[in-house]
C-alpha atoms as a PDB file:
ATOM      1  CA  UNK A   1     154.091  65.968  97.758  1.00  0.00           C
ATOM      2  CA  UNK A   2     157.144  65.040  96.449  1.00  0.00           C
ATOM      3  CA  UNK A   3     159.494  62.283  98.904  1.00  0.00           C
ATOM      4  CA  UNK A   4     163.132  60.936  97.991  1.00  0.00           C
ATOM      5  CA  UNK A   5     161.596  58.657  96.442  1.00  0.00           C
ATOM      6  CA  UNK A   6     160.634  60.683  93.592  1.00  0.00           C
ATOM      7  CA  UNK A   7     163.871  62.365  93.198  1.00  0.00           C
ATOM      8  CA  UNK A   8     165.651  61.065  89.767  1.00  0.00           C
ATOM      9  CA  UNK A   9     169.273  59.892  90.860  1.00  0.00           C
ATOM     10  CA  UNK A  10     172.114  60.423  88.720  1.00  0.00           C
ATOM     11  CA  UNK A  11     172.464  57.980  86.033  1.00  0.00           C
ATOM     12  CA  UNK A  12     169.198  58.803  84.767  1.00  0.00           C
ATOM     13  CA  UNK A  13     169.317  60.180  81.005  1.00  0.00           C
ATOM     14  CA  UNK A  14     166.916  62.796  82.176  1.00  0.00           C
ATOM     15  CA  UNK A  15     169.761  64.895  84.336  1.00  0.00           C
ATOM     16  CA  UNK A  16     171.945  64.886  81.168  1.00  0.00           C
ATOM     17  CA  UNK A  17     169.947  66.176  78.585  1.00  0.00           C
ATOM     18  CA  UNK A  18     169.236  69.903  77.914  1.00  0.00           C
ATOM     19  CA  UNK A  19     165.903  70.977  79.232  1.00  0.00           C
ATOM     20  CA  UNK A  20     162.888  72.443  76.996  1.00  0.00           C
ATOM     21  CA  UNK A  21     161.670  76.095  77.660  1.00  0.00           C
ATOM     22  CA  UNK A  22     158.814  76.185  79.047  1.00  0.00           C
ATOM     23  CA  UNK A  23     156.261  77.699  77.147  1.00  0.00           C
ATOM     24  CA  UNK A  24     153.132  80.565  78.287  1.00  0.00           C
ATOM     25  CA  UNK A  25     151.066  80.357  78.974  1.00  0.00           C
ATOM     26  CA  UNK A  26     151.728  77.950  82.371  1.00  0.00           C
ATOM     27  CA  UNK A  27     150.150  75.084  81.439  1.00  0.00           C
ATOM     28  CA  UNK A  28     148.437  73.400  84.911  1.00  0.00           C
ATOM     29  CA  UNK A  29     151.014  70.899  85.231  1.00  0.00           C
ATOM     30  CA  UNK A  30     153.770  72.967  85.038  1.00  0.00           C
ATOM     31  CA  UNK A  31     152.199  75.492  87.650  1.00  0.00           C
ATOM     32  CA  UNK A  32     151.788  72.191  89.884  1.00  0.00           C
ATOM     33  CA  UNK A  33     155.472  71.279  89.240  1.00  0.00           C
ATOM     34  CA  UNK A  34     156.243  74.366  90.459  1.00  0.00           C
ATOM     35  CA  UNK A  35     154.415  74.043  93.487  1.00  0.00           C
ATOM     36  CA  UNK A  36     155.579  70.469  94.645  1.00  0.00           C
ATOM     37  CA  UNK A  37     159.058  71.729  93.917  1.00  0.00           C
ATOM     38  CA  UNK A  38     158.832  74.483  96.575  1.00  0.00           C
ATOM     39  CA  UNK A  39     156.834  72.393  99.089  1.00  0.00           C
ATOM     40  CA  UNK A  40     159.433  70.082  98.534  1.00  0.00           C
ATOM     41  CA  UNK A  41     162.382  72.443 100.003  1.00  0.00           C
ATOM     42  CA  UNK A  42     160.291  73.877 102.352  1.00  0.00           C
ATOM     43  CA  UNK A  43     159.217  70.432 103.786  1.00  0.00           C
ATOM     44  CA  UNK A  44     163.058  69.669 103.697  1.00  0.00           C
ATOM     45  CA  UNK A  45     164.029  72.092 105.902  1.00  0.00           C
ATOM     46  CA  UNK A  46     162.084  71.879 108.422  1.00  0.00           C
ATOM     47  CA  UNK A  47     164.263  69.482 111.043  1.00  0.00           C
ATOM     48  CA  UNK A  48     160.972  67.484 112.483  1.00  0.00           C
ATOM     49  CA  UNK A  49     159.066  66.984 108.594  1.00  0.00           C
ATOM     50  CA  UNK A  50     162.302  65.764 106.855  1.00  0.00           C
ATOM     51  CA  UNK A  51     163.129  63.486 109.665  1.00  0.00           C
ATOM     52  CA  UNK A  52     159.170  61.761 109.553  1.00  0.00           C
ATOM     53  CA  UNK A  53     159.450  61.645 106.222  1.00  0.00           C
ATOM     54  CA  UNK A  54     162.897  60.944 105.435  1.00  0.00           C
ATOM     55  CA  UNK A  55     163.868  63.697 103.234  1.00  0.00           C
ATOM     56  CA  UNK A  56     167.465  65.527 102.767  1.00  0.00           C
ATOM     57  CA  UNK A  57     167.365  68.969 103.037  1.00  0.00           C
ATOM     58  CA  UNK A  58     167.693  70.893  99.843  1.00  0.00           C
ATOM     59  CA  UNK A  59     168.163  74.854  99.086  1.00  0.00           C
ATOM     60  CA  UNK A  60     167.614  74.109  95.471  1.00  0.00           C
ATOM     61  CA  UNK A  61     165.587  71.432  93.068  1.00  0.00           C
ATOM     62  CA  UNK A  62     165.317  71.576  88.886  1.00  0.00           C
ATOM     63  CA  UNK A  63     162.640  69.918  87.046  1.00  0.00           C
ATOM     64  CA  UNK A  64     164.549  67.294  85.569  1.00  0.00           C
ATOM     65  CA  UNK A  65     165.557  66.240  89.328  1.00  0.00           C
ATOM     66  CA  UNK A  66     162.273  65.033  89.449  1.00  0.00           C
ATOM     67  CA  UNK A  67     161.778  64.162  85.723  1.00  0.00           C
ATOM     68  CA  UNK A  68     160.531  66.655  84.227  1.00  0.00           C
ATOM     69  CA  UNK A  69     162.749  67.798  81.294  1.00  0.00           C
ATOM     70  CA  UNK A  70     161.594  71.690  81.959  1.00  0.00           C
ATOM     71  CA  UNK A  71     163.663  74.798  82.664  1.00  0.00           C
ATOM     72  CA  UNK A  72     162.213  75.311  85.393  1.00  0.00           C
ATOM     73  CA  UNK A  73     163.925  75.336  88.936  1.00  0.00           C
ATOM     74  CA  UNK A  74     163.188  76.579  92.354  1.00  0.00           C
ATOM     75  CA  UNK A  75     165.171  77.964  94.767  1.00  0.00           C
ATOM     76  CA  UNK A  76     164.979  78.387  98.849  1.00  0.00           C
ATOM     77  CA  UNK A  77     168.089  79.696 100.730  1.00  0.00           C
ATOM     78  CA  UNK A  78     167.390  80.022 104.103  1.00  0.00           C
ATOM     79  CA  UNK A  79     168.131  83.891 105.958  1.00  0.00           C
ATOM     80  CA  UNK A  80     170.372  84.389 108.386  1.00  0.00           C
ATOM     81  CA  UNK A  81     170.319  82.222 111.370  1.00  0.00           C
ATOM     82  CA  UNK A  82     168.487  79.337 109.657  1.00  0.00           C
ATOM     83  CA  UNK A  83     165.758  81.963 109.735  1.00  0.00           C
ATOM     84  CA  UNK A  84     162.332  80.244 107.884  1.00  0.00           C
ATOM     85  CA  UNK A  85     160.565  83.394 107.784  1.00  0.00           C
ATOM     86  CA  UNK A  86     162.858  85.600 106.113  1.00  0.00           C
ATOM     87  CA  UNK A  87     164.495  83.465 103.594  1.00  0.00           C
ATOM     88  CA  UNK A  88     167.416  84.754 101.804  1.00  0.00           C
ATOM     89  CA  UNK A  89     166.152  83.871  98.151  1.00  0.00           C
ATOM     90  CA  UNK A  90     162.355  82.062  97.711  1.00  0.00           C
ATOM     91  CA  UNK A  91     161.419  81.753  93.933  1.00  0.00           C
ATOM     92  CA  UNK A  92     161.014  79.899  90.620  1.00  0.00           C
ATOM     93  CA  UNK A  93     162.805  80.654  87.809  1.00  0.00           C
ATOM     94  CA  UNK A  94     161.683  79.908  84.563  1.00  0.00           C
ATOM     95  CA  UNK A  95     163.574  79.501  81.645  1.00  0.00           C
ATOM     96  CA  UNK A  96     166.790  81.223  83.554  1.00  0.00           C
ATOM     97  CA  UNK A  97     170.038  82.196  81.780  1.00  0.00           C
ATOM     98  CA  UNK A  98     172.684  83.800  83.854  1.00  0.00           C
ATOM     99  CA  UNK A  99     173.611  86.714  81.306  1.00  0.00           C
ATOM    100  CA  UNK A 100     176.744  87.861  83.461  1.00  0.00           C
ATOM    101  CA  UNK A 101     179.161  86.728  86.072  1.00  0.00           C
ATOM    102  CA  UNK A 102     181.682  88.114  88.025  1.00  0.00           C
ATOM    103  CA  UNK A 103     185.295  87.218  87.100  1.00  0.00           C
ATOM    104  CA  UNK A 104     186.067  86.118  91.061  1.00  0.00           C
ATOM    105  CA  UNK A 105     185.105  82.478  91.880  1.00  0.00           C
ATOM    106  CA  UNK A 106     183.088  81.511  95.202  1.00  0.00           C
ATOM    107  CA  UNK A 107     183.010  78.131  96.452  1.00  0.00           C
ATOM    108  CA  UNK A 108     181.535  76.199  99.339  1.00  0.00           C
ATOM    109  CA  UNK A 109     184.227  75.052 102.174  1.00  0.00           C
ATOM    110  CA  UNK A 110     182.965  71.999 102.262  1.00  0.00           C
ATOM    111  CA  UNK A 111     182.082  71.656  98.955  1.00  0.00           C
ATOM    112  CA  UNK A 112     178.848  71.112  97.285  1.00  0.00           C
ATOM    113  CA  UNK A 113     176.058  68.098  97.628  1.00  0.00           C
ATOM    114  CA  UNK A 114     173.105  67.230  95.397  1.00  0.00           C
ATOM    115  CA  UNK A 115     169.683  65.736  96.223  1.00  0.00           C
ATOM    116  CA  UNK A 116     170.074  63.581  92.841  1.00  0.00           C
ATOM    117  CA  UNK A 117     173.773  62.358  94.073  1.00  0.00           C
ATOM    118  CA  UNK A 118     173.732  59.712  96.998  1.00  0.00           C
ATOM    119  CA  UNK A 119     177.707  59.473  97.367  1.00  0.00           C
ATOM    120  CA  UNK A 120     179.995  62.153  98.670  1.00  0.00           C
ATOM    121  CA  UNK A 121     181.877  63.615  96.387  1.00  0.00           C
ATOM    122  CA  UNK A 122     185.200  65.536  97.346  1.00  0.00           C
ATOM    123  CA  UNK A 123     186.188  68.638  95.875  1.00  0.00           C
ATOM    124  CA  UNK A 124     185.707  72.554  95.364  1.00  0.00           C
ATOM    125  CA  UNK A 125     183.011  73.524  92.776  1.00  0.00           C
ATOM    126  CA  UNK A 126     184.596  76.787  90.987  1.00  0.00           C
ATOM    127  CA  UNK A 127     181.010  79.190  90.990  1.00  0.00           C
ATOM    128  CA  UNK A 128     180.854  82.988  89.683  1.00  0.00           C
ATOM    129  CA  UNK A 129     180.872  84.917  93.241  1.00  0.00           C
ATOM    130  CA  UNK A 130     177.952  87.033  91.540  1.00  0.00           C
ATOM    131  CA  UNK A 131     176.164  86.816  88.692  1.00  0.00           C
ATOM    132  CA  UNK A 132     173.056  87.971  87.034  1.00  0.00           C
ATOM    133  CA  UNK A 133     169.907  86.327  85.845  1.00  0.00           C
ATOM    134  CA  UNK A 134     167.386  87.182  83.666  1.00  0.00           C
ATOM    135  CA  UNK A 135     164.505  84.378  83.708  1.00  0.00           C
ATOM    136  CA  UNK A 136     160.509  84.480  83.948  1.00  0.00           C
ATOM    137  CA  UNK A 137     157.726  84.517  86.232  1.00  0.00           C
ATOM    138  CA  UNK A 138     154.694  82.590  85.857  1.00  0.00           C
ATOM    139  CA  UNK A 139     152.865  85.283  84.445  1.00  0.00           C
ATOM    140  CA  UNK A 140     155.768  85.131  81.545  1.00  0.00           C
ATOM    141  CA  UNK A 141     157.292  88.280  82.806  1.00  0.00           C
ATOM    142  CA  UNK A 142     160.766  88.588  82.122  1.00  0.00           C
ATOM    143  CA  UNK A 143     162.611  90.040  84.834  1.00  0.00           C
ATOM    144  CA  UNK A 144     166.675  90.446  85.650  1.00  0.00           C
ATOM    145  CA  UNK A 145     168.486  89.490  89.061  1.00  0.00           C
ATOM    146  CA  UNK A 146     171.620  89.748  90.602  1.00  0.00           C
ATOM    147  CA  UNK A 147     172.830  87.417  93.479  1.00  0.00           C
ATOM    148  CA  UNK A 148     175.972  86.764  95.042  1.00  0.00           C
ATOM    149  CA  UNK A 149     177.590  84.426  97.287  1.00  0.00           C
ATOM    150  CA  UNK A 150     175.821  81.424  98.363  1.00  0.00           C
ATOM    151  CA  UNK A 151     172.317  82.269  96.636  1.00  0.00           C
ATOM    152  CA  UNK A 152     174.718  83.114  93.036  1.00  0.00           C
ATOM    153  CA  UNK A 153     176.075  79.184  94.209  1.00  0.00           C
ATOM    154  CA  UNK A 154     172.723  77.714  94.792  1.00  0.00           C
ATOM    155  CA  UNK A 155     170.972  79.120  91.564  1.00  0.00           C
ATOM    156  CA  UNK A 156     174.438  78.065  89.547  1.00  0.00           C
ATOM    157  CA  UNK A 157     173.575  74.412  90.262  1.00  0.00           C
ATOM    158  CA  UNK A 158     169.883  74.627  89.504  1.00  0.00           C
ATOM    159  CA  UNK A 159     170.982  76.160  86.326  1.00  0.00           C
ATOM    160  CA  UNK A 160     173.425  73.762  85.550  1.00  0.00           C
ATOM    161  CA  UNK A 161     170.980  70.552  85.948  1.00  0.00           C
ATOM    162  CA  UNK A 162     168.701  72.450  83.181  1.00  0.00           C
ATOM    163  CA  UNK A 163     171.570  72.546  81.046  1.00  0.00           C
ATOM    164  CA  UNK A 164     172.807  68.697  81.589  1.00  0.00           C
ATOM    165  CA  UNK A 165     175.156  69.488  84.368  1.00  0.00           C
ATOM    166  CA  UNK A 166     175.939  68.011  87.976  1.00  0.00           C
ATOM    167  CA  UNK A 167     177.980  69.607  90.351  1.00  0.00           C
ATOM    168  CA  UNK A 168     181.461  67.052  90.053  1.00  0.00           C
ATOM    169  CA  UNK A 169     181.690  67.963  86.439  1.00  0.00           C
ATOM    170  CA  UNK A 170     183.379  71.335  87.726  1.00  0.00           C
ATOM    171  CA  UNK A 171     185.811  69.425  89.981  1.00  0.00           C
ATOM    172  CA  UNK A 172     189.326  69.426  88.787  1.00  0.00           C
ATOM    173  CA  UNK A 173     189.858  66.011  88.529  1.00  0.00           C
ATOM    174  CA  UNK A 174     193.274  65.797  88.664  1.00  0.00           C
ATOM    175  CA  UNK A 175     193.342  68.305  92.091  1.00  0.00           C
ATOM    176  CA  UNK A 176     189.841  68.479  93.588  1.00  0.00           C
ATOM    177  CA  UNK A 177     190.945  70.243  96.442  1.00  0.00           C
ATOM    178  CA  UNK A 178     192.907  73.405  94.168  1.00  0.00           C
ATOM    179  CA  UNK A 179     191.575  76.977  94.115  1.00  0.00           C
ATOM    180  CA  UNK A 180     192.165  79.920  92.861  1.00  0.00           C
ATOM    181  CA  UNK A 181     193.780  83.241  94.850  1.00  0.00           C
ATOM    182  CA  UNK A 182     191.347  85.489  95.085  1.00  0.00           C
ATOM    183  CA  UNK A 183     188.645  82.677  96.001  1.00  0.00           C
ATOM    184  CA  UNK A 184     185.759  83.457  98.376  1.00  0.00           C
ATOM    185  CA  UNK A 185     185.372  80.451 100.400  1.00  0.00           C
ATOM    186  CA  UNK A 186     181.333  80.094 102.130  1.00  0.00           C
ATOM    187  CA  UNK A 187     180.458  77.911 104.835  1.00  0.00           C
END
């Protein structure tokens, strides 16, 4: 079970590099990986286990957020309501590339946080309002989704840690709080 503890923080090499695919057959340790990423967000949002164990809640964690320089990243965005039995998105991807993306932007009010980031940092994070995703299931499968909104948010970011990314490198520096127009704002 994986704790805060075991969460690589930024500065770490490991959240700047470009993952490896990950090969098929699943080797054990990847299907593990897999696992305790899950377990992770499910333990982390659920109010009574994160506070015992001292955990921030998450809706997304990559491999290399835990050092493991895979593309590999799992997502859990909770349903309406906070609802923990119909979750809005509940999967792996493997080896995901977002192979289109809608021209408008979406970006979270308040804006966006990361497990691997222990400061607040200020600003809008520009997103795709939808895109779509081709990426693999454990079996190898390759299969095509498309997600908008928060979920097209949340699997952005995952995305972006396999490729080297953290969320303040979108930012604008110079104006964190800007945006464009025709923005869809999610709270």
């Amino acid at each position: 079970m994986y704790l805060m503890k075991d969460i690589t923080r930024d500065g770490n090499p490991v959240l700047r590099q470009t993952a490896k695919v990950v090969k098929f057959p699943l080797s054990d340790a990847d299907r593990q990986l897999a696992h305790d990423m899950m377990e992770y967000l499910i333990n982390s949002q659920d109010p009574e286990f994160a506070a015992k164990h001292h955990l921030r809640a998450g809706v997304g964690l990559a491999a290399p957020q835990v050092g493991v320089s895979e593309q590999m990243a799992s997502v859990l965005v909770p349903g309406e309501n906070d609802d923990r039995e119909n979750y809005a998105l509940k999967m792996t991807l493997i080896n995901p590339v977002i192979i289109s993306n809608s021209v408008q932007q979406a970006q979270l009010g308040e804006g966006e946080g990361c497990l691997s980031v222990d400061k607040d940092i200020p600003g809008y994070v520009p997103r795709s309002a939808r895109i779509t995703i081709r990426y693999q299931d454990f079996d190898g499968q390759i299969h095509k989704m498309r997600v908008k909104n928060y979920p097209a948010i949340v699997c952005q970011h995952e995305i972006d840690h396999l490729h080297g990314h953290l969320f303040y490198d979108h930012i604008n520096k110079k104006e964190p709080f800007a945006f464009q127009q025709d923005t869809i704002f999610i709270s």
